[in-house]
N, C-alpha and C. Protein backbone atom coordinates (compact mmCIF):
# COMPACT_ATOMS: atom_id res chain seq x y z
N UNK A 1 225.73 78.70 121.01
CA UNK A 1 225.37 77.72 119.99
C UNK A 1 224.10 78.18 119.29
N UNK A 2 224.17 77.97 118.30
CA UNK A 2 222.85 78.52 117.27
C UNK A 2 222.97 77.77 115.78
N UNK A 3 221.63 77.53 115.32
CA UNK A 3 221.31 77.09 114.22
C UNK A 3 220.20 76.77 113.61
N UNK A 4 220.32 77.46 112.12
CA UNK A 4 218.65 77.38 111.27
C UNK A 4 218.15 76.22 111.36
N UNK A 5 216.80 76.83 111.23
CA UNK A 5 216.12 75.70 111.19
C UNK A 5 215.95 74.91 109.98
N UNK A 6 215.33 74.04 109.15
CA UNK A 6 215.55 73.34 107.62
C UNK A 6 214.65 74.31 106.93
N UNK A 7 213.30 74.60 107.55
CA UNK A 7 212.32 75.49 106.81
C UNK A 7 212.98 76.68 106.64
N UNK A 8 213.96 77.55 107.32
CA UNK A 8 214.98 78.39 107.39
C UNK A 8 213.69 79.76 108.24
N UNK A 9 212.53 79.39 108.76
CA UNK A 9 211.88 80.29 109.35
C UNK A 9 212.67 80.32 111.00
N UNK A 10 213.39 79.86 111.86
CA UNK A 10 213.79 79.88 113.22
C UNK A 10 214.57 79.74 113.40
N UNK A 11 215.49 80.25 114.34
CA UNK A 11 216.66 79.50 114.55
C UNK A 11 216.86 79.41 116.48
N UNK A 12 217.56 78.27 116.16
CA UNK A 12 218.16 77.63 117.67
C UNK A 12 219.16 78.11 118.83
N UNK A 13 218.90 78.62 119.81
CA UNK A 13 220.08 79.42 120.88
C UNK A 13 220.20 78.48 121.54
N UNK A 14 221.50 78.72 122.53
CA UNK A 14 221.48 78.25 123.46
C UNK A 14 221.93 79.93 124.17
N UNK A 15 220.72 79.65 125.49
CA UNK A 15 221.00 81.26 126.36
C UNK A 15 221.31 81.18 127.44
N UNK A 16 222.11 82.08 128.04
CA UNK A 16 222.50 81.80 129.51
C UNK A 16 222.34 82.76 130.20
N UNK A 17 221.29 83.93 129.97
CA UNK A 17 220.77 84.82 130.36
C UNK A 17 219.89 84.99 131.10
N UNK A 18 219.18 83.59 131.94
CA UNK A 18 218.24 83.05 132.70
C UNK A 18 218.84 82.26 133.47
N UNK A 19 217.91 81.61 134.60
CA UNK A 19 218.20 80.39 135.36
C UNK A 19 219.60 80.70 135.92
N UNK A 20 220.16 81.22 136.56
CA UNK A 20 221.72 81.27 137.11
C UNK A 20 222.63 81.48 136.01
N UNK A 21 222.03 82.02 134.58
CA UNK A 21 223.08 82.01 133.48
C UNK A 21 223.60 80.55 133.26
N UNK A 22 222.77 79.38 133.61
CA UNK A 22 222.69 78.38 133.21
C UNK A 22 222.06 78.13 131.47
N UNK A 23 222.88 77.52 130.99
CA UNK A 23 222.12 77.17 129.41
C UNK A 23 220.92 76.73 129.17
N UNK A 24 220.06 77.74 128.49
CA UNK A 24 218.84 76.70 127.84
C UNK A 24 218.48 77.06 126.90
N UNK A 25 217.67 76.18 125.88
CA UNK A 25 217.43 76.57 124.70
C UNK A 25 216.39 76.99 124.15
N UNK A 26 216.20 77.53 123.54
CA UNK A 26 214.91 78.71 122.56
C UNK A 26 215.58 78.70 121.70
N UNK A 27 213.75 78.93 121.00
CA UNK A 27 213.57 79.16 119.51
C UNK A 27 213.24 80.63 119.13
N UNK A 28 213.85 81.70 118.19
CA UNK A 28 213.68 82.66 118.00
C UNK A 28 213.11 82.71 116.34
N UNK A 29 212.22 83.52 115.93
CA UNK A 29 212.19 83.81 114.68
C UNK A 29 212.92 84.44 114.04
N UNK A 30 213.59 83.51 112.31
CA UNK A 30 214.51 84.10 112.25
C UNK A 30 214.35 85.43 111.41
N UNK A 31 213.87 86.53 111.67
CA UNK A 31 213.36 88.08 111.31
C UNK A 31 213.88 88.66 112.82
N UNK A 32 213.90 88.22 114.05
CA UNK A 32 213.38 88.53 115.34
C UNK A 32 212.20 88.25 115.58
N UNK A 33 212.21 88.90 116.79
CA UNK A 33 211.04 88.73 117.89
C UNK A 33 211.35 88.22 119.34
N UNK A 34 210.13 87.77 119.86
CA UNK A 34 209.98 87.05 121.24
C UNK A 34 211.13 85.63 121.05
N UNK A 35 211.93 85.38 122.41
CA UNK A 35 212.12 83.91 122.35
C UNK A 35 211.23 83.22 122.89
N UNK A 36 211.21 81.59 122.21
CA UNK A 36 210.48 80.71 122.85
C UNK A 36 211.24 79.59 123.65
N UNK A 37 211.00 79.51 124.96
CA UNK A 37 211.77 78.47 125.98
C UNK A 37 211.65 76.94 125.13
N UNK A 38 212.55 76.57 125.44
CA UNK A 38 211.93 74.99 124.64
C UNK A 38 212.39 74.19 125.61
N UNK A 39 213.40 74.12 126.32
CA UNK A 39 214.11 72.69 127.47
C UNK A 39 213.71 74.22 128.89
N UNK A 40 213.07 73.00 129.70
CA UNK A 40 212.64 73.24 130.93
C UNK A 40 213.85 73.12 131.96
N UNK A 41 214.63 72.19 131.62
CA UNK A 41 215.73 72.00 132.46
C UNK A 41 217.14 72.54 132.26
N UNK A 42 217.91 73.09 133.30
CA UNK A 42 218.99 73.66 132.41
C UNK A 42 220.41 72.76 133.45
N UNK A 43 221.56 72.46 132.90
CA UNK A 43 221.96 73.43 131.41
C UNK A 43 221.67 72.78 130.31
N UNK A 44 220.93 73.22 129.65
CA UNK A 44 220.88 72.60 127.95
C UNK A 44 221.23 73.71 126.84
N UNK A 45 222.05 72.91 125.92
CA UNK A 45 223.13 73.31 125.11
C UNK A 45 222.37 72.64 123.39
N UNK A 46 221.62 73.30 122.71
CA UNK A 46 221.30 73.09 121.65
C UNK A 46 222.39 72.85 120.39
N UNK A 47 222.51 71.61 119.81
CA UNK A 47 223.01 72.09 118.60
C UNK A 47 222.49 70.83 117.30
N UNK A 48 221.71 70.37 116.99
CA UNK A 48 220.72 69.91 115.94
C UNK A 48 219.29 70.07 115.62
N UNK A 49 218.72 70.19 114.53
CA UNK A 49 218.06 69.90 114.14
C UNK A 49 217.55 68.45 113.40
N UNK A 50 216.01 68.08 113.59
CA UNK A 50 216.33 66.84 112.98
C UNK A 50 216.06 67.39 111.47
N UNK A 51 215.80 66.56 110.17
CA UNK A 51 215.81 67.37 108.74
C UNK A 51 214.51 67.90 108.71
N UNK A 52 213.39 67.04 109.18
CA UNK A 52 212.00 67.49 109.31
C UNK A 52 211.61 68.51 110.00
N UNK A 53 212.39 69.16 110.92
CA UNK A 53 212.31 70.71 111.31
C UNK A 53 211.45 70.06 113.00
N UNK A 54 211.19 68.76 113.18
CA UNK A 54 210.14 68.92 114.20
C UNK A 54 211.07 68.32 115.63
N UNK A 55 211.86 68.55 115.86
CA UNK A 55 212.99 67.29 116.73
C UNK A 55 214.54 68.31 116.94
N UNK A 56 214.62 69.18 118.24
CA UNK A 56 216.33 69.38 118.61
C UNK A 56 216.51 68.36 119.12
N UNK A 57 218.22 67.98 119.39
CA UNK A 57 219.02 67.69 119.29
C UNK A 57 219.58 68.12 120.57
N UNK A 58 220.23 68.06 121.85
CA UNK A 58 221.23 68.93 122.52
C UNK A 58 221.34 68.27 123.77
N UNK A 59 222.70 68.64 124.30
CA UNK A 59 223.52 68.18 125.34
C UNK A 59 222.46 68.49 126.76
N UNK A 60 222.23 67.70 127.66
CA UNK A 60 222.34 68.21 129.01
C UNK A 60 222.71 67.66 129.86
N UNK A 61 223.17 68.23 131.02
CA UNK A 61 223.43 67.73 132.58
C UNK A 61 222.27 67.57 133.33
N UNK A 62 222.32 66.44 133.54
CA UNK A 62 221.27 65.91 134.75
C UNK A 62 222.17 65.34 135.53
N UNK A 63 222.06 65.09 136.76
CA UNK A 63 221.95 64.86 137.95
C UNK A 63 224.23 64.73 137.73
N UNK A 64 224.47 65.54 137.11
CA UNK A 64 225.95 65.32 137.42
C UNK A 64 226.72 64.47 135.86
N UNK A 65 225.55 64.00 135.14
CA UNK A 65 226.13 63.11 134.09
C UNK A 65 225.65 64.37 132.41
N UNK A 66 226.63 64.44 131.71
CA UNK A 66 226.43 65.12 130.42
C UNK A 66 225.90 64.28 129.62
N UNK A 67 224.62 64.59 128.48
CA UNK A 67 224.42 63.26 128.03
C UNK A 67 223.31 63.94 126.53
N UNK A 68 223.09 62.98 125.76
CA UNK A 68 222.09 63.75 124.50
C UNK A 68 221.06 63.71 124.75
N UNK A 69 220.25 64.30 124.58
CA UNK A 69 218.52 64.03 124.31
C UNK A 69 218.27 64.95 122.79
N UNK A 70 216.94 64.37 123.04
CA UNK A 70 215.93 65.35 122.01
C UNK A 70 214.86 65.83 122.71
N UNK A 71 214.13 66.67 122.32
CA UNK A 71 213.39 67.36 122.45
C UNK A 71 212.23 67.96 121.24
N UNK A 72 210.63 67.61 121.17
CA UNK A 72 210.07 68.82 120.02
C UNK A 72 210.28 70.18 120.18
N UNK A 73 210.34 70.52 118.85
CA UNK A 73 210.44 71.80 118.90
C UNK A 73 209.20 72.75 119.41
N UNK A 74 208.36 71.81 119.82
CA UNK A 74 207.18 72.67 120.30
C UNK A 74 207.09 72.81 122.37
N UNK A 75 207.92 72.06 122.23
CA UNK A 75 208.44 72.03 124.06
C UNK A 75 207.92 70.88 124.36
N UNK A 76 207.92 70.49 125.69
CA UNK A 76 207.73 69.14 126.22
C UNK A 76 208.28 68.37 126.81
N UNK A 77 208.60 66.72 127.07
CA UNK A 77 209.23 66.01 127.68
C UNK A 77 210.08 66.07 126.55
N UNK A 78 211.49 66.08 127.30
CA UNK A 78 212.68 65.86 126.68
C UNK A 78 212.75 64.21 126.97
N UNK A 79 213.86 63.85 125.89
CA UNK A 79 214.60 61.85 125.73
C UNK A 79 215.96 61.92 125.95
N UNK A 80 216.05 60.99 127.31
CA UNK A 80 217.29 61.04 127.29
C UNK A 80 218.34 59.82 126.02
N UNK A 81 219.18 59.92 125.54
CA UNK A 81 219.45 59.02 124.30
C UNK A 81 220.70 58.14 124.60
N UNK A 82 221.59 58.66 125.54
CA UNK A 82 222.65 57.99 125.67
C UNK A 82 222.76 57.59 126.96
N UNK A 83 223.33 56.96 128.01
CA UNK A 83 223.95 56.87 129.42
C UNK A 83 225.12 56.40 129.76
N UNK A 84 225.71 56.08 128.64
CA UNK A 84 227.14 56.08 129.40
C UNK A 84 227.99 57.13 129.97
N UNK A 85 228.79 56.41 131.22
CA UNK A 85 229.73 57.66 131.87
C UNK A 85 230.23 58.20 130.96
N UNK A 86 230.94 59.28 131.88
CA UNK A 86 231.48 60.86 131.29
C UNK A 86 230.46 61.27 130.10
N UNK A 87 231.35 62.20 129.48
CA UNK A 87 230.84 63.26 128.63
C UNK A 87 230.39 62.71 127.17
N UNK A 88 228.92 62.95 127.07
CA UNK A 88 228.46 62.80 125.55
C UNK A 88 228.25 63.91 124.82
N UNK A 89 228.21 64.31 123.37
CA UNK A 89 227.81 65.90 123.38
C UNK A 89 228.26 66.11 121.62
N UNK A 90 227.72 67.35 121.31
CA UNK A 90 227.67 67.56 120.16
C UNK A 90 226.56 66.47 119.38
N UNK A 91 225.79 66.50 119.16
CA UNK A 91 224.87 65.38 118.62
C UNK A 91 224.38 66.33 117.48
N UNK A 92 224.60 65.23 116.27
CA UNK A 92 223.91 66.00 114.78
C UNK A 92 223.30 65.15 113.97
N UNK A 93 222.02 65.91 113.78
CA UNK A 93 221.32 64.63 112.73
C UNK A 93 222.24 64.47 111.10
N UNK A 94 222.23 63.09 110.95
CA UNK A 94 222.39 62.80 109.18
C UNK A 94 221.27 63.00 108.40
N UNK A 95 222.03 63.91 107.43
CA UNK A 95 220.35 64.22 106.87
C UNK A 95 219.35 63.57 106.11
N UNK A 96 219.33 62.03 106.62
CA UNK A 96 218.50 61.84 106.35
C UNK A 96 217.24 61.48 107.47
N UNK A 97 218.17 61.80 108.69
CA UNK A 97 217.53 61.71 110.20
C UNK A 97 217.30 60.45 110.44
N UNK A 98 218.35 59.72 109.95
CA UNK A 98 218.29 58.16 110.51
C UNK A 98 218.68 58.06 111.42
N UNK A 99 220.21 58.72 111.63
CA UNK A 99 221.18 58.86 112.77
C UNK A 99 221.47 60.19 113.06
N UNK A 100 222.26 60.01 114.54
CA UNK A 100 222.55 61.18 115.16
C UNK A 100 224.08 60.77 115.66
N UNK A 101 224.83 61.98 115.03
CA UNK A 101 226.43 61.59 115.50
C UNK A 101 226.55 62.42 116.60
N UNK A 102 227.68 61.78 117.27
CA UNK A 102 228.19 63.01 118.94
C UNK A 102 229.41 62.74 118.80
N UNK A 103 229.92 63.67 119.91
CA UNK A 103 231.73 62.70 119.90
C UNK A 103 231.26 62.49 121.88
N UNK A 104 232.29 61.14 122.09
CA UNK A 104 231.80 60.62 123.20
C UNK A 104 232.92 60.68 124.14
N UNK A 105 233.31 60.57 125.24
CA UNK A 105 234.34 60.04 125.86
C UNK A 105 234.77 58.92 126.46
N UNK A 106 233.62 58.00 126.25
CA UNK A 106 233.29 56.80 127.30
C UNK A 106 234.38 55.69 126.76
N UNK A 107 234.82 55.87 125.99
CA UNK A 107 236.34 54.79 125.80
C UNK A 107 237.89 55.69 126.08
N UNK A 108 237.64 56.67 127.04
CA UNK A 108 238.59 56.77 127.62
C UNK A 108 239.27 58.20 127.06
N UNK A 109 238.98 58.79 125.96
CA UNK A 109 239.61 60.55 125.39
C UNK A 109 238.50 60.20 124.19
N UNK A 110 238.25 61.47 123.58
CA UNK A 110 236.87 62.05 123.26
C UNK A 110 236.90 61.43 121.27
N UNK A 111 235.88 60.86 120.93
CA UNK A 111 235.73 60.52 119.56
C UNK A 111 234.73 60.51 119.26
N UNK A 112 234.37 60.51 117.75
CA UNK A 112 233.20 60.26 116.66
C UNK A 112 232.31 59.13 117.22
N UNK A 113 231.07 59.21 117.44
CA UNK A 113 230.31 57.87 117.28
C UNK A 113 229.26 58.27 116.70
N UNK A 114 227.90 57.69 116.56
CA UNK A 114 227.25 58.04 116.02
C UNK A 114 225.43 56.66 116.63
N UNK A 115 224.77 57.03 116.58
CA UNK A 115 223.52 56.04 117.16
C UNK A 115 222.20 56.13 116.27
N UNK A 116 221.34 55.15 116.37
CA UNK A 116 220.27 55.52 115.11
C UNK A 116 219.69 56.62 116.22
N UNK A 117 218.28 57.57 115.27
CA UNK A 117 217.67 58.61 115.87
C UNK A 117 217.02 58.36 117.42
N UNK A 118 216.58 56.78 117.69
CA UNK A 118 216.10 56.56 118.69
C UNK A 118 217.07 56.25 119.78
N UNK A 119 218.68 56.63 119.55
CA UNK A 119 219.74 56.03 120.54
C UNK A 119 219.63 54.54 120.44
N UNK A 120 219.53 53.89 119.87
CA UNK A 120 219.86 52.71 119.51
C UNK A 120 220.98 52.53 118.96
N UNK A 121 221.91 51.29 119.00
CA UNK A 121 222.51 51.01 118.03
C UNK A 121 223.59 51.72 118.07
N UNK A 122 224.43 52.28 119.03
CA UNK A 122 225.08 52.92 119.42
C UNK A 122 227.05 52.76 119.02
N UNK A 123 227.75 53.21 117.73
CA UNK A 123 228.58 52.54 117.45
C UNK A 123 229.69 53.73 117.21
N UNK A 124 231.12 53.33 117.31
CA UNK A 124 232.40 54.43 117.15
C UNK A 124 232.36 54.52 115.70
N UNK A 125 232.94 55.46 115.79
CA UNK A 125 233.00 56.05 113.98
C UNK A 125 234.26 56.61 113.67
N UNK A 126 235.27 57.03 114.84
CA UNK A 126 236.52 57.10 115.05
C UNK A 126 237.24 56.30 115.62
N UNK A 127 238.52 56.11 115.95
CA UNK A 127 239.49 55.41 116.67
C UNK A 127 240.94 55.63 116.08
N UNK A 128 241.11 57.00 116.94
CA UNK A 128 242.46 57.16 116.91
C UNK A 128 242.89 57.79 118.43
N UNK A 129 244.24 58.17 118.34
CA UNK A 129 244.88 59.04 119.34
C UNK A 129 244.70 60.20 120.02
N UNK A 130 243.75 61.25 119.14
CA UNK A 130 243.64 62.01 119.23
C UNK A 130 242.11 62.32 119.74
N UNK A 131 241.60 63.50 120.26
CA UNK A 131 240.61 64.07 120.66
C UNK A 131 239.41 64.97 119.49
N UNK A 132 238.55 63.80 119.35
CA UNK A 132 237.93 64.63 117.91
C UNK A 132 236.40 64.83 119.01
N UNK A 133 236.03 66.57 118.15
CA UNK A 133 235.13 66.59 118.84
C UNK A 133 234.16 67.43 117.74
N UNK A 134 232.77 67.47 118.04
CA UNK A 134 231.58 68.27 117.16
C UNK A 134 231.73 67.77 115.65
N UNK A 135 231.20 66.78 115.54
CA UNK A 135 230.95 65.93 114.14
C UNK A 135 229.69 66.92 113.44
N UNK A 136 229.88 66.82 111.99
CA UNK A 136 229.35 68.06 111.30
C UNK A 136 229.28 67.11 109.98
N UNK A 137 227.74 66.28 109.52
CA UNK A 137 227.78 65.94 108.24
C UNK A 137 227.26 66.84 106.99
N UNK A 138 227.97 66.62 106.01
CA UNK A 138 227.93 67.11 104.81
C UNK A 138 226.27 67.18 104.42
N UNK A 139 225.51 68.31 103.39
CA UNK A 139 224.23 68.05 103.23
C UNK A 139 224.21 66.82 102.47
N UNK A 140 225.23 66.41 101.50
CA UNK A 140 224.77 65.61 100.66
C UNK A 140 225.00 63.96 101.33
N UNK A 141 225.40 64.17 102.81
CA UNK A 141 225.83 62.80 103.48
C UNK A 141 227.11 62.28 103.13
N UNK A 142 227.46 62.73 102.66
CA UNK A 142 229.02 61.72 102.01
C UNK A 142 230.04 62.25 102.89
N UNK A 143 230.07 63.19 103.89
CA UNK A 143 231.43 63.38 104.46
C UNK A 143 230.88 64.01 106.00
N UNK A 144 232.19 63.85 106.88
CA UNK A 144 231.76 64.84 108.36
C UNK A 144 233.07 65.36 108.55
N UNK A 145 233.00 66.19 108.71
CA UNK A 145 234.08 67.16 109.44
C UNK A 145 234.15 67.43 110.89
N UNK A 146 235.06 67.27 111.64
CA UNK A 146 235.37 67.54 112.66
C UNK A 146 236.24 68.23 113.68
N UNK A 147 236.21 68.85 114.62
CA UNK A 147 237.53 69.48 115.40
C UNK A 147 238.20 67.79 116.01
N UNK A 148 239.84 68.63 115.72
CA UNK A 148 240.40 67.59 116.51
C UNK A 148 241.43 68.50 117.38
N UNK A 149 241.73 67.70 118.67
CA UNK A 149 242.49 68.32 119.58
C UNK A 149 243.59 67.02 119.39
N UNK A 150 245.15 67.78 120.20
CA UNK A 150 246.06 66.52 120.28
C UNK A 150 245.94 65.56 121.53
N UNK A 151 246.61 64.77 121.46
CA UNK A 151 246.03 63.59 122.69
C UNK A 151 246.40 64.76 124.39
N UNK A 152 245.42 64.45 125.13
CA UNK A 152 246.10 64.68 126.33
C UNK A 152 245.43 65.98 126.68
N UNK A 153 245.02 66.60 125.71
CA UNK A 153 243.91 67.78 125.65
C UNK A 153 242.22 67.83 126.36
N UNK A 154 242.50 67.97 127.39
CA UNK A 154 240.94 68.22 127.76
C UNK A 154 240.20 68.79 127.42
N UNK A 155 238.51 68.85 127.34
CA UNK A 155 237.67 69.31 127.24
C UNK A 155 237.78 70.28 125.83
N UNK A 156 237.48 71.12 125.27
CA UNK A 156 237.28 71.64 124.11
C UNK A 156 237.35 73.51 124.49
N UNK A 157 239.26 73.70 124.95
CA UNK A 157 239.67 74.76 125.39
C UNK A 157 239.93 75.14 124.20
N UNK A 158 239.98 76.97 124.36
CA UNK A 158 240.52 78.02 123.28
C UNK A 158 242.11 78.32 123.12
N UNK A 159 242.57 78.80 121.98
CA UNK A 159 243.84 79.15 122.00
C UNK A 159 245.23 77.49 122.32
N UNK A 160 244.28 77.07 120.84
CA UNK A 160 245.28 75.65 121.15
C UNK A 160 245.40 75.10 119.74
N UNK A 161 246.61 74.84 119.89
CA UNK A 161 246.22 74.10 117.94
C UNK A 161 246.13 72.97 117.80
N UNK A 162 244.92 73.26 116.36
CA UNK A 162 244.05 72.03 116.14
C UNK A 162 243.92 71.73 115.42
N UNK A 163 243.39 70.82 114.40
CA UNK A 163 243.12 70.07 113.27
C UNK A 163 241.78 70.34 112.99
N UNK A 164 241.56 70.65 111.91
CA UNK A 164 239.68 70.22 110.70
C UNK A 164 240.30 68.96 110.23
N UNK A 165 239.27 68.15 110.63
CA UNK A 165 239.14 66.74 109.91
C UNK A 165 238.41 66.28 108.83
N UNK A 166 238.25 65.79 108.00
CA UNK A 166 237.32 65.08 107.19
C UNK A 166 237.33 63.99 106.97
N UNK A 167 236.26 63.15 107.07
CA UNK A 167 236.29 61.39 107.01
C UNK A 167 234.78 61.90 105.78
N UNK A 168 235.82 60.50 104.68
CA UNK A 168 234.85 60.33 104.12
C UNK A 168 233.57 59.10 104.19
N UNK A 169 232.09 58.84 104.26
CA UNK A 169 231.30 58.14 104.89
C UNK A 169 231.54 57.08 103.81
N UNK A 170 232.36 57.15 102.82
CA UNK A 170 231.74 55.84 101.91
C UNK A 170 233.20 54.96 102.28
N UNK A 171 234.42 55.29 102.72
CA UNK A 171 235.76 54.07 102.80
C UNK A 171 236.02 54.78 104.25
N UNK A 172 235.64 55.82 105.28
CA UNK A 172 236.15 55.77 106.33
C UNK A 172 237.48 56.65 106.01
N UNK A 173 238.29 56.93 105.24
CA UNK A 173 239.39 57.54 105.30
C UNK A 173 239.35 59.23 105.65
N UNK A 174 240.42 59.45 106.64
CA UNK A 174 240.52 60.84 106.97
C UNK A 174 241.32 61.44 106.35
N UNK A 175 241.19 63.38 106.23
CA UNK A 175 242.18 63.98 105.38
C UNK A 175 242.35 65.16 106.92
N UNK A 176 242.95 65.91 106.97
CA UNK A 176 243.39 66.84 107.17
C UNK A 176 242.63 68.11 106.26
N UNK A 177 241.72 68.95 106.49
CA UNK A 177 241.65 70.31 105.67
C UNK A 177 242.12 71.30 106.34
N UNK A 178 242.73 71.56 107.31
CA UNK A 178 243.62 72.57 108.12
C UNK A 178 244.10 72.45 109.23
N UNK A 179 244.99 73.38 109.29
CA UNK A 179 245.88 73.27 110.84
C UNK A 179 245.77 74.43 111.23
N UNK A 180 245.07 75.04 112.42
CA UNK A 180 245.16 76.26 112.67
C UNK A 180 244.90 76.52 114.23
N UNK A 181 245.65 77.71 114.54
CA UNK A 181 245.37 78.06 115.99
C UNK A 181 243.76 78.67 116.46
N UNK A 182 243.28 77.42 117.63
CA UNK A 182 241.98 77.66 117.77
C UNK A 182 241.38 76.99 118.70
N UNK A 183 240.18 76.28 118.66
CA UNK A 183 239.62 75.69 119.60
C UNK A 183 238.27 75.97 119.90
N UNK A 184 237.84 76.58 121.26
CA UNK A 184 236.43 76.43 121.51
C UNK A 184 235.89 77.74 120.40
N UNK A 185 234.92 77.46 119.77
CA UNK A 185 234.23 78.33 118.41
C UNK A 185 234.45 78.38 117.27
N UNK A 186 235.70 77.36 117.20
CA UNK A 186 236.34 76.94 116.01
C UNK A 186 235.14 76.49 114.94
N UNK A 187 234.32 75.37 115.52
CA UNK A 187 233.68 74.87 114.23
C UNK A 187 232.52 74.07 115.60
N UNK A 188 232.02 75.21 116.19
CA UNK A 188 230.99 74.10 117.37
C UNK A 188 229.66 73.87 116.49
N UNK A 189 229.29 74.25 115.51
CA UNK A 189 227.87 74.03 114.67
C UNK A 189 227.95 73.79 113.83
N UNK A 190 226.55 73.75 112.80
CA UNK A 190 226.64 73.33 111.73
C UNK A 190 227.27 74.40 110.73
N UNK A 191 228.29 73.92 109.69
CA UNK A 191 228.54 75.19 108.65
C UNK A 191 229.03 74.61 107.35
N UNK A 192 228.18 73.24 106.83
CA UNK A 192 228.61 73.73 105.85
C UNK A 192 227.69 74.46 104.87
N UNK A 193 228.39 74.25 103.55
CA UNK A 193 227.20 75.30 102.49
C UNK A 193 226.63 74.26 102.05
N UNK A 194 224.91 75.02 101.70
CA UNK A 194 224.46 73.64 100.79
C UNK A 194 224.75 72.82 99.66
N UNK A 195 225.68 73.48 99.39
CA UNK A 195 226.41 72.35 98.27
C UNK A 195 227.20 71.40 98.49
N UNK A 196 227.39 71.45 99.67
CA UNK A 196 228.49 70.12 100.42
C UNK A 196 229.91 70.47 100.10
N UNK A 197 229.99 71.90 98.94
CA UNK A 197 231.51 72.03 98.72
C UNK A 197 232.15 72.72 99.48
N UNK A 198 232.03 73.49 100.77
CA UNK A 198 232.75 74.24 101.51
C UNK A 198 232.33 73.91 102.99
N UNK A 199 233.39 74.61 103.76
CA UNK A 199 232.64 74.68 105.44
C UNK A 199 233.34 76.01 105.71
N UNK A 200 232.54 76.72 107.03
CA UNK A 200 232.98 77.83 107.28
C UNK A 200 233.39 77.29 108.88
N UNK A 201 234.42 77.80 109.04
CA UNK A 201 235.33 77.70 110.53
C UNK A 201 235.83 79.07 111.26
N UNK A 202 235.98 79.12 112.50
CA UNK A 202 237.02 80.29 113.04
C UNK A 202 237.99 79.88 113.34
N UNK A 203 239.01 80.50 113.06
CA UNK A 203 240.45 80.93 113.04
C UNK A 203 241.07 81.90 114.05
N UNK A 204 241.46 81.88 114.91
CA UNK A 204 242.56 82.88 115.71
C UNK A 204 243.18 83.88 115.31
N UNK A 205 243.81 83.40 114.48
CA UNK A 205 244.44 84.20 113.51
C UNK A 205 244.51 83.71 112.27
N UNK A 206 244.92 85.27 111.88
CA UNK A 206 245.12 85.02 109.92
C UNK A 206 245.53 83.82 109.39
N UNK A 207 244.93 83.36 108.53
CA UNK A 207 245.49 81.77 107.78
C UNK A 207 245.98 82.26 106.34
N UNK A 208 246.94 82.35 106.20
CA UNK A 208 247.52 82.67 104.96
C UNK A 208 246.67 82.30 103.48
């Protein structure tokens, strides 16, 4: 997992090259250089920024439960943001860093929700059949894209076919922007362009 920072000077890892090859996250300059440790505890799995450049975003396991926090980017006490059972994850700021979306599992197979920045206020943003996972808003806010898996699909495996979603934020309606063979690396970060008119995804194979 990796991603620029807003100032576009750093960007975000997640490494597993330490600690038991357990995940944690650093900040690297983005030219190179030294990494900087930022989560003390592992496994932590980076994938937001807040817009102000000063606030990640990212998954960890504590004591057996997956769940969001934040963290400064200057290191420190991490926040834990969510606690409900099973799996919370993927958490992305809206850019206007009001809110932070995840996809959750705690109603039973994996969907969109979304909570204000302080985990407050904690509400679904999906509700369907299917398994949507790594919510991805548009710069200009008006849309999120998402992986979707078919019902019955665990966890966020490779070599499976899947759906790009798009819900738009102003009526809620979803489209379909592809069907393609894929899965874990498909679309785990942020990608779109700053114009809000494209997203970049991986593909398995050739898409006609």
């Amino acid at each position: 997992d990796h991603g620029i920072s807003p100032d576009s000077h750093s960007l975000a890892i997640s490494d597993q090259s330490q600690d038991d090859h357990r995940s944690l996250v650093y900040l690297v300059p983005i030219e190179g250089g030294t990494p900087r440790r930022i989560t003390q505890k592992a496994p932590s799995y980076w994938h937001g920024w807040s817009p102000d450049g000063k606030t990640l975003a990212f998954v960890g396991e504590r004591n057996g439960e997956f769940d969001i926090y934040t963290i400064p980017v200057t290191g420190g006490e991490e926040t834990r943001l969510t606690t409900a059972k099973g799996l919370d994850d993927g958490p992305e700021y809206s850019p206007d860093g009001n809110f932070i979306y995840f996809n959750s599992e705690r109603t039973g197979h994996m969907q969109i929700w979304r909570m204000k920045s302080d985990g407050s206020t904690q509400e679904q943003v999906t509700s369907d059949e299917f398994n949507n996972w790594f919510p991805h808003l548009s710069p200009d806010g008006e849309w999120i894209v998402f992986l979707t898996y078919e019902k019955g699909v665990e966890g966020h495996p490779e070599n499976k076919d899947v759906m790009l979603r798009l819900m738009s934020l102003r009526d809620q309606k979803v489209t379909v922007l592809a069907k393609l063979f894929g899965g874990q690396g498909t679309i785990n970060v942020p990608s779109w362009s700053p114009d809000s008119k494209q997203v970049a995804f991986v593909s398995y194979q050739l898409i006609p």
